[in-house]
Every structure is written in C-alpha cells, then in structure tokens.
PDB file of N, CA and C in Angstrom:
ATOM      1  N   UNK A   1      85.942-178.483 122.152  1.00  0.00           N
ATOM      2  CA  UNK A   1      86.497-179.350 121.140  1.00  0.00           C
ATOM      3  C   UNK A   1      87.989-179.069 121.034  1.00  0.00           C
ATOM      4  N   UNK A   2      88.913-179.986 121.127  1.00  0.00           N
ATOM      5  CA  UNK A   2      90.124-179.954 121.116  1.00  0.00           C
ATOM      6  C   UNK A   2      90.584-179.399 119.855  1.00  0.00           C
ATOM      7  N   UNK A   3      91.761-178.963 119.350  1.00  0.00           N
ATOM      8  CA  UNK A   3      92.126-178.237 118.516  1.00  0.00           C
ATOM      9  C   UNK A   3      92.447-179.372 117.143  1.00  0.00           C
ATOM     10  N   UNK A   4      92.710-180.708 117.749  1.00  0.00           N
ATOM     11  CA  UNK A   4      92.926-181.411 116.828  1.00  0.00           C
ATOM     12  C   UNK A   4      91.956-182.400 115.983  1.00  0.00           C
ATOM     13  N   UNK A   5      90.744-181.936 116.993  1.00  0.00           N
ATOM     14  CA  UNK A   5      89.547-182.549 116.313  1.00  0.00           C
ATOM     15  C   UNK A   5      88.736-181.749 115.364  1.00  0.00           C
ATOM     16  N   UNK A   6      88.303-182.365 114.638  1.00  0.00           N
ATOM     17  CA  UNK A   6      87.746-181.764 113.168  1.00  0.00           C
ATOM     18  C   UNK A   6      86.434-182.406 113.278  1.00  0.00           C
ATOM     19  N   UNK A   7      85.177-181.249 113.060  1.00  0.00           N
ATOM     20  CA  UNK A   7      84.249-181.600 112.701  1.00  0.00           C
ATOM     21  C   UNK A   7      84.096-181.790 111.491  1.00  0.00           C
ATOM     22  N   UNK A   8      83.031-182.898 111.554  1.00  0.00           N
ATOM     23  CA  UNK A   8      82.391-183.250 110.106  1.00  0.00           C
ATOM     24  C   UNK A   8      80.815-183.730 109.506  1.00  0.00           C
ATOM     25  N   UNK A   9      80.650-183.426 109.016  1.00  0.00           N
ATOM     26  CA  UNK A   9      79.319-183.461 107.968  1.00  0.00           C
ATOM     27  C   UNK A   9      78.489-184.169 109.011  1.00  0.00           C
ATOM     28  N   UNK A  10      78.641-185.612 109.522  1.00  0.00           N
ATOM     29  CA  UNK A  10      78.068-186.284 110.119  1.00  0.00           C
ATOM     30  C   UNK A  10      77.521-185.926 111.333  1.00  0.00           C
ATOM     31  N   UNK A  11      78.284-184.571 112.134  1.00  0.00           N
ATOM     32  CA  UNK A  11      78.394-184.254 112.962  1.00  0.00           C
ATOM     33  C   UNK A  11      77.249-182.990 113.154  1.00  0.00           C
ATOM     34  N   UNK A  12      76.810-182.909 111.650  1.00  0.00           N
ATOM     35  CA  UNK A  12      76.385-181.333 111.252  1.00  0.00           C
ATOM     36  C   UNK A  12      74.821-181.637 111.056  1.00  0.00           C
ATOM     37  N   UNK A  13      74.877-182.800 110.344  1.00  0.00           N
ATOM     38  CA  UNK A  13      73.179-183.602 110.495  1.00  0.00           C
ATOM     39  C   UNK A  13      72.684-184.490 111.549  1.00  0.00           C
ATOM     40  N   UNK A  14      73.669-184.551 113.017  1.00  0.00           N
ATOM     41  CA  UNK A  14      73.196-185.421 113.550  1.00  0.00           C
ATOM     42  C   UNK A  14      72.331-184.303 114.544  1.00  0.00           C
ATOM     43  N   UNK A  15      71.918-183.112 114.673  1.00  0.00           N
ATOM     44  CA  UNK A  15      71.556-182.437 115.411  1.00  0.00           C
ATOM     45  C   UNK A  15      69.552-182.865 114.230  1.00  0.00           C
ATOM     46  N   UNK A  16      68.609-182.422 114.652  1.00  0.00           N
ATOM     47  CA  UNK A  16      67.307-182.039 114.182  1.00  0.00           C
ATOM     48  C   UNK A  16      67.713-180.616 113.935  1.00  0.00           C
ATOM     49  N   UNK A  17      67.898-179.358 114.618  1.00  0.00           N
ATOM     50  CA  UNK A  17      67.847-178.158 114.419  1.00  0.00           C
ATOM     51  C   UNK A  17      68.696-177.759 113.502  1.00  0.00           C
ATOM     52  N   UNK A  18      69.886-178.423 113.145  1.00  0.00           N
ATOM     53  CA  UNK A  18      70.914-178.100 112.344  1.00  0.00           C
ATOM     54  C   UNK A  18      70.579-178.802 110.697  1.00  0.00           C
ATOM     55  N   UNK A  19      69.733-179.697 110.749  1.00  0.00           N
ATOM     56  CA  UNK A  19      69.116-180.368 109.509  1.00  0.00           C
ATOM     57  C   UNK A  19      67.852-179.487 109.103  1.00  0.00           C
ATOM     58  N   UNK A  20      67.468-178.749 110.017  1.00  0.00           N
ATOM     59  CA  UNK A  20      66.173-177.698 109.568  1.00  0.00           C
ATOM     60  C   UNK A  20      66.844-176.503 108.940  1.00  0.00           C
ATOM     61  N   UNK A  21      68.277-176.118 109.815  1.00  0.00           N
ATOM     62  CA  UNK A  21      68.618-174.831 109.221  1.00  0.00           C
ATOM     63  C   UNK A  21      68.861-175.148 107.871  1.00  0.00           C
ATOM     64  N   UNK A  22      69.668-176.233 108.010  1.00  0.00           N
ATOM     65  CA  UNK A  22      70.438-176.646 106.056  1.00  0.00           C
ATOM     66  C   UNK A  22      68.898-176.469 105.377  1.00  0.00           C
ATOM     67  N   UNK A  23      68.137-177.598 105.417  1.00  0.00           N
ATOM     68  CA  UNK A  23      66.740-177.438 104.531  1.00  0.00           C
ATOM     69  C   UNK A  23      66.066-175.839 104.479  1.00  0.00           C
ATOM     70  N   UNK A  24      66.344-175.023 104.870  1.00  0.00           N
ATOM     71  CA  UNK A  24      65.851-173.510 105.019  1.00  0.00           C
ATOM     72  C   UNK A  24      67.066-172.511 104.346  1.00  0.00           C
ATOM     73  N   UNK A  25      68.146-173.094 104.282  1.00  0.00           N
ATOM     74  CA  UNK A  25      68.931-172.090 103.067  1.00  0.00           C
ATOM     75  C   UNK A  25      69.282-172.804 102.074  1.00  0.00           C
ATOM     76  N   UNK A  26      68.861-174.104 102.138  1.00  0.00           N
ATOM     77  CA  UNK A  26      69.481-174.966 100.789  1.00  0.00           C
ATOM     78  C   UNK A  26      68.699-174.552  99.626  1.00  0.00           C
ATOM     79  N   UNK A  27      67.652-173.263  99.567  1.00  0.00           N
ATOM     80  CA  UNK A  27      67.206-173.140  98.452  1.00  0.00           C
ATOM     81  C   UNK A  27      67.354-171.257  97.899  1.00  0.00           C
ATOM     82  N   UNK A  28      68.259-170.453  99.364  1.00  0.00           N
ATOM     83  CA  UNK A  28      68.442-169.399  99.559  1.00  0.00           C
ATOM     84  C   UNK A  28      69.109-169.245 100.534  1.00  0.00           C
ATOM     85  N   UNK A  29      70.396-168.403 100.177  1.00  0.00           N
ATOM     86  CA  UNK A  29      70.435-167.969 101.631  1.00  0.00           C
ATOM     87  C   UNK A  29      69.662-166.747 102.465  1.00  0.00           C
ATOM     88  N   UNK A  30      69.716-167.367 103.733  1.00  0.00           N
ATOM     89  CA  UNK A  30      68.894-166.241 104.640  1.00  0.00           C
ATOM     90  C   UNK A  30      69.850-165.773 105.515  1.00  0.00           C
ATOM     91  N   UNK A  31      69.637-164.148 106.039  1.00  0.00           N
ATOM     92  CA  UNK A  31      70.437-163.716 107.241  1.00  0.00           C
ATOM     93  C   UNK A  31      70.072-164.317 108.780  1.00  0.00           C
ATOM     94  N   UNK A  32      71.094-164.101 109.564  1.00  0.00           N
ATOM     95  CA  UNK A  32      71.081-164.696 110.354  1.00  0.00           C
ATOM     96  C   UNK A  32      69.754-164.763 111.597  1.00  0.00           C
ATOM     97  N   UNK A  33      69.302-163.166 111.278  1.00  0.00           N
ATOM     98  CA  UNK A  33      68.220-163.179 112.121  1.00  0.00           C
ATOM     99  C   UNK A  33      66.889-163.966 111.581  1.00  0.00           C
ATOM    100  N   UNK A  34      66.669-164.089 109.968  1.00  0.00           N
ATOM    101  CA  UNK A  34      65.587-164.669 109.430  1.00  0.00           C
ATOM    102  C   UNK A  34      65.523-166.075 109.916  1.00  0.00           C
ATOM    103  N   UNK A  35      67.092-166.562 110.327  1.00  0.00           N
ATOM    104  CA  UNK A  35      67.044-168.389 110.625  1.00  0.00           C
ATOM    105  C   UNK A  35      66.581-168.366 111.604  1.00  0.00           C
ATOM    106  N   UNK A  36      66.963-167.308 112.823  1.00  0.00           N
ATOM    107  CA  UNK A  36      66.809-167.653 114.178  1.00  0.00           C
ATOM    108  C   UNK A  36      65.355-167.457 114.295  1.00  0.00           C
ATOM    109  N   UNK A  37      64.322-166.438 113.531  1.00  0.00           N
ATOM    110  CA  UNK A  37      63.328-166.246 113.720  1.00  0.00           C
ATOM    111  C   UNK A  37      62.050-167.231 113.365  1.00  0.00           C
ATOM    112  N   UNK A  38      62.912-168.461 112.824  1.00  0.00           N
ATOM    113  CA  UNK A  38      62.299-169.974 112.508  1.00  0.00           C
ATOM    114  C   UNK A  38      61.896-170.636 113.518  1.00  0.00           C
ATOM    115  N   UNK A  39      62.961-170.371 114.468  1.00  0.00           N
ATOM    116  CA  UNK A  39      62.830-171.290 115.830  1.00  0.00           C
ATOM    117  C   UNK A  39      62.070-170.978 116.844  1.00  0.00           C
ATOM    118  N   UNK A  40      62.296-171.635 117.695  1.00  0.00           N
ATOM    119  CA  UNK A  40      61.627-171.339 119.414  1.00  0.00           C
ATOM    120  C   UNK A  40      63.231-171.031 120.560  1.00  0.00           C
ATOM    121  N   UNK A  41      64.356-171.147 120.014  1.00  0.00           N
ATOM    122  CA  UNK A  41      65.060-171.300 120.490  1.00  0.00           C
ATOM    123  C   UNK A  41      66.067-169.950 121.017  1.00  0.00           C
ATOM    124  N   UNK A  42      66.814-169.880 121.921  1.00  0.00           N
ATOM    125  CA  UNK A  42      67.918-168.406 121.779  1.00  0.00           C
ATOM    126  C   UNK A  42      68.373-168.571 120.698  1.00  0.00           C
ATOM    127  N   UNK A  43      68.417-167.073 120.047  1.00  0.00           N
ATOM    128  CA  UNK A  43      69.808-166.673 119.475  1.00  0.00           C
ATOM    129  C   UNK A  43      70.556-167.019 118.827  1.00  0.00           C
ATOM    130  N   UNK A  44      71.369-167.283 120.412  1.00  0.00           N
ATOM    131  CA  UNK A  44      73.141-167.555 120.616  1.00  0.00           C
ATOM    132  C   UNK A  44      72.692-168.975 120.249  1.00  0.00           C
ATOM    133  N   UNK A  45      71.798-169.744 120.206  1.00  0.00           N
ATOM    134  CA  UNK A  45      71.977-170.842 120.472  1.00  0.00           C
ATOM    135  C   UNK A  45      71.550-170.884 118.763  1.00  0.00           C
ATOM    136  N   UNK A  46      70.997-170.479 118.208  1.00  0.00           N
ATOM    137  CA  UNK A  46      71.279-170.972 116.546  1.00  0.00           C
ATOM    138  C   UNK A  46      72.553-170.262 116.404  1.00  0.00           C
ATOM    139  N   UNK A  47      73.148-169.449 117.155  1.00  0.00           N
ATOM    140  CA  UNK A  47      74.425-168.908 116.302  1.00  0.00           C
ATOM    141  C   UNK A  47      75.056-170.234 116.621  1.00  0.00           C
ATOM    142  N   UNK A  48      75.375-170.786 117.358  1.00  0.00           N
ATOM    143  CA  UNK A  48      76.382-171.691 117.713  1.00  0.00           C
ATOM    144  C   UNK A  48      75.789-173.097 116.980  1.00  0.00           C
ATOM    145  N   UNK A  49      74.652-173.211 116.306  1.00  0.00           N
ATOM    146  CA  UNK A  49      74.321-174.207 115.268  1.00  0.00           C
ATOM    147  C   UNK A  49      74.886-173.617 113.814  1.00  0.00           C
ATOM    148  N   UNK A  50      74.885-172.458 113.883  1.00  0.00           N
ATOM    149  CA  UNK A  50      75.632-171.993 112.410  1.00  0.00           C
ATOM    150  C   UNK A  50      77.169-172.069 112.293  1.00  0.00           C
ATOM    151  N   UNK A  51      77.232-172.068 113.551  1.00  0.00           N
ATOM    152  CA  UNK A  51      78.766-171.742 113.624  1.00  0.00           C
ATOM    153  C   UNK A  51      79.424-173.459 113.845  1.00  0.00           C
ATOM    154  N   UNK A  52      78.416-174.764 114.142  1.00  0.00           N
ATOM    155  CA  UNK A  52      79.090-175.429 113.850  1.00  0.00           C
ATOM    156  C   UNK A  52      79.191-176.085 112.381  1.00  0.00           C
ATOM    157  N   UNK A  53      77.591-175.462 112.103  1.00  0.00           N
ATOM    158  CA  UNK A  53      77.381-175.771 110.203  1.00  0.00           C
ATOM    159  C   UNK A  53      78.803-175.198 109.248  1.00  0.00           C
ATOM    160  N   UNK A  54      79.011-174.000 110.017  1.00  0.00           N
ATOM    161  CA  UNK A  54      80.422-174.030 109.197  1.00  0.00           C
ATOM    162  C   UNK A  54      81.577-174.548 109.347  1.00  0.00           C
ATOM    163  N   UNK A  55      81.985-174.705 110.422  1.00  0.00           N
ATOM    164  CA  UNK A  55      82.884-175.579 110.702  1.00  0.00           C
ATOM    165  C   UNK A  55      82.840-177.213 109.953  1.00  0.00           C
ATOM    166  N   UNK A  56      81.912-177.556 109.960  1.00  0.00           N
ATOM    167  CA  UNK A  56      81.162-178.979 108.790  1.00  0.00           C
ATOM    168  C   UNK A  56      81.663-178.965 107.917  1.00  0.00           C
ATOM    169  N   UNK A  57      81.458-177.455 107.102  1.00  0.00           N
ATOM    170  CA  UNK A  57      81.757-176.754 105.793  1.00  0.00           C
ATOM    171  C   UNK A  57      80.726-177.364 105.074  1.00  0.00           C
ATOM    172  N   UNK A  58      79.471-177.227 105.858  1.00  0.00           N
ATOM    173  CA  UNK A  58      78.470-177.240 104.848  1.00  0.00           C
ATOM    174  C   UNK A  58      77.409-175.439 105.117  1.00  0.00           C
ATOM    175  N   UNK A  59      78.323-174.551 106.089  1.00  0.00           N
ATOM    176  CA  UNK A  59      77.511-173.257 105.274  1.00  0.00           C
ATOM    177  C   UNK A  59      78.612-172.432 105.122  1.00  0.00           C
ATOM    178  N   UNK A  60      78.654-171.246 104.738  1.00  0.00           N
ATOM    179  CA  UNK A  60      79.550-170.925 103.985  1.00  0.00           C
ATOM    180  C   UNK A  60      78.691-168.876 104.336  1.00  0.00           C
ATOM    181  N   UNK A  61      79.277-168.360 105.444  1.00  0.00           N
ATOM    182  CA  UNK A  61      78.600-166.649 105.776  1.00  0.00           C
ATOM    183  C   UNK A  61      79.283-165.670 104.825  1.00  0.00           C
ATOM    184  N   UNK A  62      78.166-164.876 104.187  1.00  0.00           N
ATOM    185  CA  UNK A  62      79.039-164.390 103.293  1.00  0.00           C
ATOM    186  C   UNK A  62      78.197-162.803 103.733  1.00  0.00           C
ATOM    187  N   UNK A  63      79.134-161.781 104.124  1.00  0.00           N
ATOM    188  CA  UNK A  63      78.690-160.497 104.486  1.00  0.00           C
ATOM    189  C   UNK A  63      77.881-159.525 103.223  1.00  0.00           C
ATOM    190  N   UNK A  64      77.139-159.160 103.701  1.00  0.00           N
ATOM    191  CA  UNK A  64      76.541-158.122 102.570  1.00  0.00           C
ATOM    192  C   UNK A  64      75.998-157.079 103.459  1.00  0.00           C
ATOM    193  N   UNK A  65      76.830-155.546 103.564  1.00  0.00           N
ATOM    194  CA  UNK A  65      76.620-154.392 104.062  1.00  0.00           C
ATOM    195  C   UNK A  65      77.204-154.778 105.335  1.00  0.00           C
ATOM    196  N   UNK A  66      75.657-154.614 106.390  1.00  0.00           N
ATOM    197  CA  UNK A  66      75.913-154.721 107.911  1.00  0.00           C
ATOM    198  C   UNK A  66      75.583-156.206 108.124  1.00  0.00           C
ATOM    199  N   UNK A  67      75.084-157.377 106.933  1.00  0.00           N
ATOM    200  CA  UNK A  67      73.775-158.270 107.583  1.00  0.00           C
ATOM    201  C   UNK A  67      75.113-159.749 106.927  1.00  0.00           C
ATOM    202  N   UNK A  68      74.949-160.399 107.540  1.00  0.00           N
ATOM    203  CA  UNK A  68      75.413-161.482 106.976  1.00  0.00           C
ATOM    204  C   UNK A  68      74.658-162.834 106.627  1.00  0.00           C
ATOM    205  N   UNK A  69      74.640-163.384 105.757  1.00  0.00           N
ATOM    206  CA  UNK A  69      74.128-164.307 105.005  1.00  0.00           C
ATOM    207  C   UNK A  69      74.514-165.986 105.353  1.00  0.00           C
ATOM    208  N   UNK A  70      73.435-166.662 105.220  1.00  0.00           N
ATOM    209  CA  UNK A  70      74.047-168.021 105.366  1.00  0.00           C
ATOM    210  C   UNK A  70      73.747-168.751 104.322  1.00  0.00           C
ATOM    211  N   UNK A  71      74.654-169.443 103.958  1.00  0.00           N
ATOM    212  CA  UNK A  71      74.210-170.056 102.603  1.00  0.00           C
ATOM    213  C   UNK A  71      74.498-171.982 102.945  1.00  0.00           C
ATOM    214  N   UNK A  72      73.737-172.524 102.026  1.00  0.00           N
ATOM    215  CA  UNK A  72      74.209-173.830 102.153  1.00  0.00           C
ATOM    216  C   UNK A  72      75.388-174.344 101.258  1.00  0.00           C
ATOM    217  N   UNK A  73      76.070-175.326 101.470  1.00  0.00           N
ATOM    218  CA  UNK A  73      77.380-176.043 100.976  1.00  0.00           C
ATOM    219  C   UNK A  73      76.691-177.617 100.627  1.00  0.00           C
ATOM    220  N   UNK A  74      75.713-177.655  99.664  1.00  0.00           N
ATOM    221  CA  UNK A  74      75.321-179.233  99.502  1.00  0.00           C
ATOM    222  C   UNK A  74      76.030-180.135  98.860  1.00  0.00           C
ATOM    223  N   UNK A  75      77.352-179.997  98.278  1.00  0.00           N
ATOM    224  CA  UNK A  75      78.163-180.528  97.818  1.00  0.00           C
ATOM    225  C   UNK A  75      78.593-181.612  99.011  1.00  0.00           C
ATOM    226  N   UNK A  76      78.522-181.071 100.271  1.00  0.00           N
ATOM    227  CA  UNK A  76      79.288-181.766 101.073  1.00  0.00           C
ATOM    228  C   UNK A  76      78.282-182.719 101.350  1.00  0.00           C
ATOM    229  N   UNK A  77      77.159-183.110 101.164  1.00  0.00           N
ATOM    230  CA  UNK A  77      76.402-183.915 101.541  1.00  0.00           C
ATOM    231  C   UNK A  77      76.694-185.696 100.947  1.00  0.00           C
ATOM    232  N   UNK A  78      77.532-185.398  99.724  1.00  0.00           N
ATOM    233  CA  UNK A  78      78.063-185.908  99.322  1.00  0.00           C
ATOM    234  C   UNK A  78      78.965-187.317 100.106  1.00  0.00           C
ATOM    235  N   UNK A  79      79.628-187.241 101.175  1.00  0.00           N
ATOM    236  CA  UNK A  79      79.782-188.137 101.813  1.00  0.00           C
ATOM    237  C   UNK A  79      79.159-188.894 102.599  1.00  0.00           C
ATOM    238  N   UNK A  80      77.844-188.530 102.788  1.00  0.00           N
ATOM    239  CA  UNK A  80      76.810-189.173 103.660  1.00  0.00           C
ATOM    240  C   UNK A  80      76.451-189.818 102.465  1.00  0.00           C
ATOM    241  N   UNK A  81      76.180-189.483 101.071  1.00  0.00           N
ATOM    242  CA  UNK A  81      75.334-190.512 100.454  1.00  0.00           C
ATOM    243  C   UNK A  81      76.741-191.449  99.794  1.00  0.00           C
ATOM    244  N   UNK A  82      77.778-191.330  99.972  1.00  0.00           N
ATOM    245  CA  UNK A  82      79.125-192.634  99.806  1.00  0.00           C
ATOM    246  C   UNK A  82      78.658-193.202 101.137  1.00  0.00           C
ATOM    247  N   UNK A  83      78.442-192.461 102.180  1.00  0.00           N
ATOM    248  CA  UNK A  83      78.743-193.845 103.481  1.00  0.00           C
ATOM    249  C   UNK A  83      77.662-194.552 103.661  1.00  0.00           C
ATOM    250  N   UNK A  84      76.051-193.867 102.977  1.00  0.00           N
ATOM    251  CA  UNK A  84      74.668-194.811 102.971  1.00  0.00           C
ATOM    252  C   UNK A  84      75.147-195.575 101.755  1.00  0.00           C
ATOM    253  N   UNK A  85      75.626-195.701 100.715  1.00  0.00           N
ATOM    254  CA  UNK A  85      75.991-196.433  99.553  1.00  0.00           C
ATOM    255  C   UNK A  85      75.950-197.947  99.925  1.00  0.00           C
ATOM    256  N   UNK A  86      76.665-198.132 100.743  1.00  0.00           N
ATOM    257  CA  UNK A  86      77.977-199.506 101.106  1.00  0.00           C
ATOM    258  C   UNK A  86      76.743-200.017 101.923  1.00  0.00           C
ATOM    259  N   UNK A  87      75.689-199.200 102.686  1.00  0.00           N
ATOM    260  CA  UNK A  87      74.422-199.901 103.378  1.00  0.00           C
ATOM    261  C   UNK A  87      73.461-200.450 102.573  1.00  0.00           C
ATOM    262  N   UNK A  88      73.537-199.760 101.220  1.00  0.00           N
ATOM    263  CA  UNK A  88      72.098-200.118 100.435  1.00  0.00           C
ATOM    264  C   UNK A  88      72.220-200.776  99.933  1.00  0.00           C
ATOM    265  N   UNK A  89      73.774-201.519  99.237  1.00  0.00           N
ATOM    266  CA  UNK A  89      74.061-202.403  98.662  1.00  0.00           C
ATOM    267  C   UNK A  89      73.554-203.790  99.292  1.00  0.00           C
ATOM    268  N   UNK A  90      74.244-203.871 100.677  1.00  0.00           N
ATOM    269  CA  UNK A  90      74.397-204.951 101.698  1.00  0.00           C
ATOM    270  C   UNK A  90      72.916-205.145 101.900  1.00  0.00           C
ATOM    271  N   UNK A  91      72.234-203.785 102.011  1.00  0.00           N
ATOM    272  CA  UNK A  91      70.466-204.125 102.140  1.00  0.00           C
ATOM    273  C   UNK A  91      69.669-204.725 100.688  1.00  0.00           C
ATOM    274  N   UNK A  92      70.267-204.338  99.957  1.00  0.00           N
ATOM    275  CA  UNK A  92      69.415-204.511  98.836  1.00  0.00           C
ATOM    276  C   UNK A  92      69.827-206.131  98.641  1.00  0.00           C
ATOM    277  N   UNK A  93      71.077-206.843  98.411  1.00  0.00           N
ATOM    278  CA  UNK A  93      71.213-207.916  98.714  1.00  0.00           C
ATOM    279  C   UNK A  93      70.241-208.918  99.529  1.00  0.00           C
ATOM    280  N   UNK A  94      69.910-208.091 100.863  1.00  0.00           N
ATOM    281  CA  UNK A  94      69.696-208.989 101.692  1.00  0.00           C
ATOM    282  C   UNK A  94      68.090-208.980 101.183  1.00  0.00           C
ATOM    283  N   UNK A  95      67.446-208.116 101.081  1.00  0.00           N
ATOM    284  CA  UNK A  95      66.007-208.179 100.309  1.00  0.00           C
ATOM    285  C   UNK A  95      65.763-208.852  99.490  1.00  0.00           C
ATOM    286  N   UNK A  96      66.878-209.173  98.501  1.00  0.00           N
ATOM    287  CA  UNK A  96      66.522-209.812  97.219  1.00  0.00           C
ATOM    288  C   UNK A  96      66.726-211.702  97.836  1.00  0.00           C
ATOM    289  N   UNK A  97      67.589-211.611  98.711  1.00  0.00           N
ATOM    290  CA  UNK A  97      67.722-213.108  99.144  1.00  0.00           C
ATOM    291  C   UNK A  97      66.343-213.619  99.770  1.00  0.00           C
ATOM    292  N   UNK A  98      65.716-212.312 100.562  1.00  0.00           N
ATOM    293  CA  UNK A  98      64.529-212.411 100.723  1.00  0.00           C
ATOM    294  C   UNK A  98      63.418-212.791  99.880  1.00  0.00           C
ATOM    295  N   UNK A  99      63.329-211.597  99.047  1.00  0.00           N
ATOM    296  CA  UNK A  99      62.586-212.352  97.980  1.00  0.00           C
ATOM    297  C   UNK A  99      62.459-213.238  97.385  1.00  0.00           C
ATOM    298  N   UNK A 100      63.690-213.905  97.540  1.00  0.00           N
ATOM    299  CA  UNK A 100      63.596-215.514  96.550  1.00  0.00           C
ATOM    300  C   UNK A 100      63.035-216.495  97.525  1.00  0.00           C
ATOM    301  N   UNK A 101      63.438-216.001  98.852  1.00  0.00           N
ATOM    302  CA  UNK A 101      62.891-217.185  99.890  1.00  0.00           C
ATOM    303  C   UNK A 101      61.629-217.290  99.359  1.00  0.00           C
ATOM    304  N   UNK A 102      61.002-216.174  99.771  1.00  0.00           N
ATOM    305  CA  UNK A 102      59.536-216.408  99.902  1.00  0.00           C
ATOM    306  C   UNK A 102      58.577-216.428  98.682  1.00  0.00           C
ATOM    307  N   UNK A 103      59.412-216.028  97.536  1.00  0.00           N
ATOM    308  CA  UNK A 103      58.891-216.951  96.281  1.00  0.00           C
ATOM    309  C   UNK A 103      58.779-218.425  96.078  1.00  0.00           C
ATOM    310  N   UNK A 104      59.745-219.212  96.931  1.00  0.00           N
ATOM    311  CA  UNK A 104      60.092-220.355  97.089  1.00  0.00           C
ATOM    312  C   UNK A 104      59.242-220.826  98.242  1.00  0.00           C
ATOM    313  N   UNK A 105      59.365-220.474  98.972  1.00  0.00           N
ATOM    314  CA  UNK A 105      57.786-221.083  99.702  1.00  0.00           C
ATOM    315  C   UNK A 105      56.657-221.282  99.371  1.00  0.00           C
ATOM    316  N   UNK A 106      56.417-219.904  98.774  1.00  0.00           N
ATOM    317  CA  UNK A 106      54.924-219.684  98.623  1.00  0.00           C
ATOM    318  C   UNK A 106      55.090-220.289  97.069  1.00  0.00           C
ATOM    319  N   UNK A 107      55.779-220.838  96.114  1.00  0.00           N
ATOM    320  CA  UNK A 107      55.821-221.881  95.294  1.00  0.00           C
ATOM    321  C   UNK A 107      55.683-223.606  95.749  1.00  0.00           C
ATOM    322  N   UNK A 108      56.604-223.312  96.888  1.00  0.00           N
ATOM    323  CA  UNK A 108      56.207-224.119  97.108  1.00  0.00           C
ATOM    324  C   UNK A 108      54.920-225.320  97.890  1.00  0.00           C
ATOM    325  N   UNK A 109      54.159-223.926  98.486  1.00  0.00           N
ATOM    326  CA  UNK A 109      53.202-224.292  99.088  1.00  0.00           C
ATOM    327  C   UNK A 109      51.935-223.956  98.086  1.00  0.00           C
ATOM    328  N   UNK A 110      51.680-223.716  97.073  1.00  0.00           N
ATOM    329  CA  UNK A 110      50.991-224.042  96.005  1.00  0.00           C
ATOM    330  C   UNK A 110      50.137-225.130  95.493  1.00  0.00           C
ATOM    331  N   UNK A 111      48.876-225.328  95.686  1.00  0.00           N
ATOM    332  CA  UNK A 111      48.229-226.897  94.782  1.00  0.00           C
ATOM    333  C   UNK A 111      48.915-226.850  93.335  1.00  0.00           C
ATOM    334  N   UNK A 112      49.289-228.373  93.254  1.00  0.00           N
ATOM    335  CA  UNK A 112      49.728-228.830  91.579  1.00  0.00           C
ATOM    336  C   UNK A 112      48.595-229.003  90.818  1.00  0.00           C
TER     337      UNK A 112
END
C-alpha cells in the first residue's frame, strides 16, 4: 500500500475474517493469541488482519505486562451506517411506490 493511501472502515469489513475478529472483541477485548486461536488460519495471518483493523482505526492494541490486547473502535462503524443511510432512503421510497402499485391493482382487480 502506497504511503499515500489510507485505509478505511470499508476496507476493514470487506474481509469475512476481519468482521469475525471485530464481532469477538466488540464485547471484550481479547489478546492476540485468544483471536488467533478462533481461527483455522496462521498466525501471521490474523496478525496482519489486526494490523489492518488498526490501521481502519477500528481496533485500538493496548499493552498489558508482556500480552497485548485488542480492543474494538465501534464508533467508527459509524460511517458505514451514513453511507447505508442515502440507500435506505432511495429503497424505502422505491417500496412504498411499490406498494401503492399493487394496492392499485389488486383494487383494482376487485368484484364491485
């Protein structure tokens, strides 16, 4: 990743494994070996899912003794539900135009 590119949030949930880690400290944080011991996967290879979760700045390692901690940042989730916003509107619209159709049919296809 180039130096001038910035990850972001979107970038942090578009993985499956990286949406399991968030759901697994979003209610605690766990050390690093407890996450990896979730998976089927290397290691290195959840380190480098944590390590892009922070970069996201949705986890946030915070040392205690020798063990370090991962915690979640759900604040940041926050822009995913502004950018689904502007969809649900446009959807919910389009449902309700729906609904009138087919109230209107099925009114109109009704015995008097």
């Amino acid at each position: 990743m180039s130096a001038t590119a910035r990850r972001d949030v979107f970038q942090a949930i578009s993985d499956p494994t990286r949406r399991e880690i968030i759901n697994l400290i979003a209610h605690e944080p766990m050390n690093l070996n407890a996450i990896a011991d979730k998976f089927n996967i290397s290691r290195p290879a959840i380190s480098n899912h944590i390590k892009i979760l922070t970069e996201c700045g949705m986890v946030v390692i915070t040392q205690q003794g020798r063990e370090r901690f991962c915690g979640a940042k759900l604040d940041t989730l926050g822009e995913v539900s502004d950018w689904i916003d502007q969809y649900r509107v446009f959807w919910m619209e389009k449902f309700d135009s729906l609904d009138k159709y087919i109230n209107k049919v099925q009114n109109k296809n009704q015995p008097k």
